[in-house]
N, C-alpha and C. Protein backbone atom coordinates (compact mmCIF):
# COMPACT_ATOMS: atom_id res chain seq x y z
N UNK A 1 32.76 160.00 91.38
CA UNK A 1 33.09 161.21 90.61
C UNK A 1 34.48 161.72 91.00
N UNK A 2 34.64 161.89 92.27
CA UNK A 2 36.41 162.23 92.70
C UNK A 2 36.76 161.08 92.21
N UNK A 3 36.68 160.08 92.26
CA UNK A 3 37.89 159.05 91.47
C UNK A 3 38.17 159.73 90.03
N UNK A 4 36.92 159.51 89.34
CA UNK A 4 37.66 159.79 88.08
C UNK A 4 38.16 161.54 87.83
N UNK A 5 37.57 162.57 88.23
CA UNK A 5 38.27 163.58 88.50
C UNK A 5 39.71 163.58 88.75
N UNK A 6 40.26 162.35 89.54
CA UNK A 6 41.42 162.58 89.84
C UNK A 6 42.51 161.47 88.98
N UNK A 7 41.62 160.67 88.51
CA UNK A 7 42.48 160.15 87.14
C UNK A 7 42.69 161.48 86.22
N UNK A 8 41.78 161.96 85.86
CA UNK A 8 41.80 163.10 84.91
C UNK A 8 42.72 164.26 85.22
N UNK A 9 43.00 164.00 86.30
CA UNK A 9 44.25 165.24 86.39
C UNK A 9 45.46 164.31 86.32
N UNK A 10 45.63 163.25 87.06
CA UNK A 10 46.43 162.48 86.80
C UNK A 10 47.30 162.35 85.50
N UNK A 11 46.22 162.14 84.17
CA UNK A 11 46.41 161.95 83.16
C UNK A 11 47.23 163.43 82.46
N UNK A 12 46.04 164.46 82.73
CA UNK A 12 46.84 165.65 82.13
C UNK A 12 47.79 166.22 82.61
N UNK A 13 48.25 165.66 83.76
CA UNK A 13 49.70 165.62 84.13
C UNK A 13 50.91 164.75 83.70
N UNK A 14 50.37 163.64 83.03
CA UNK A 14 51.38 163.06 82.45
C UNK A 14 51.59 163.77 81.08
N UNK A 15 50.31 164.00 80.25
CA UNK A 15 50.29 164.68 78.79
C UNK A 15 51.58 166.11 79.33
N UNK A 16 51.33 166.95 80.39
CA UNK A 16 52.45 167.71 80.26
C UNK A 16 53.43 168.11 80.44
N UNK A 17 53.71 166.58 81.08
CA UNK A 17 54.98 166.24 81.30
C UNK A 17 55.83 165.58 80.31
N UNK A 18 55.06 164.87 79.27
CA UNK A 18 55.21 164.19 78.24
C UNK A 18 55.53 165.42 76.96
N UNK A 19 54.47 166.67 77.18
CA UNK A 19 54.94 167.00 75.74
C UNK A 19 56.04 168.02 76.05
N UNK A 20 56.45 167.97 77.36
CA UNK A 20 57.52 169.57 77.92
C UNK A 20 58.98 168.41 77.54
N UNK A 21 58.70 166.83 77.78
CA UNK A 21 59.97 166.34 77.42
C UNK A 21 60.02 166.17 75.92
N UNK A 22 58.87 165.70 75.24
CA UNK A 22 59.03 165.67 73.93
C UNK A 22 59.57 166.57 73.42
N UNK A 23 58.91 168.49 73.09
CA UNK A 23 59.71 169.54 73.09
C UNK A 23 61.01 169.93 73.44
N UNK A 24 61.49 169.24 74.57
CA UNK A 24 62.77 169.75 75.20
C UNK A 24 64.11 169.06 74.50
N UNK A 25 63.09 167.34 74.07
CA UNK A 25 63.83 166.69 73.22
C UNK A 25 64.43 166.95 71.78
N UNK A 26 63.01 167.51 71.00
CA UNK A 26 62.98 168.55 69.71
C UNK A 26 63.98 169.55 69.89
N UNK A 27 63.80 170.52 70.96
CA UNK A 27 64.68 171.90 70.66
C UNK A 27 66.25 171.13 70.71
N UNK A 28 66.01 170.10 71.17
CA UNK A 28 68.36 170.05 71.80
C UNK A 28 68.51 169.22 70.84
N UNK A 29 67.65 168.68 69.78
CA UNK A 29 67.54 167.78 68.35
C UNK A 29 68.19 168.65 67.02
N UNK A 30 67.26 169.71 67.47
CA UNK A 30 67.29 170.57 66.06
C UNK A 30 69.19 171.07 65.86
């Protein structure tokens, strides 16, 4: 159960790292 608990943060740490660059990419796009 801690294993996958800690994939799972793992993961939603990449998702918000992923969408703060996606966004950051968008705003200096526009």
């Amino acid at each position: 159960i801690k294993g996958l608990y800690q994939g799972f943060s793992v993961s939603v740490q990449g998702i918000i790292i992923y969408r703060a660059a996606y966004f950051g990419v968008y705003d200096t796009a526009k």
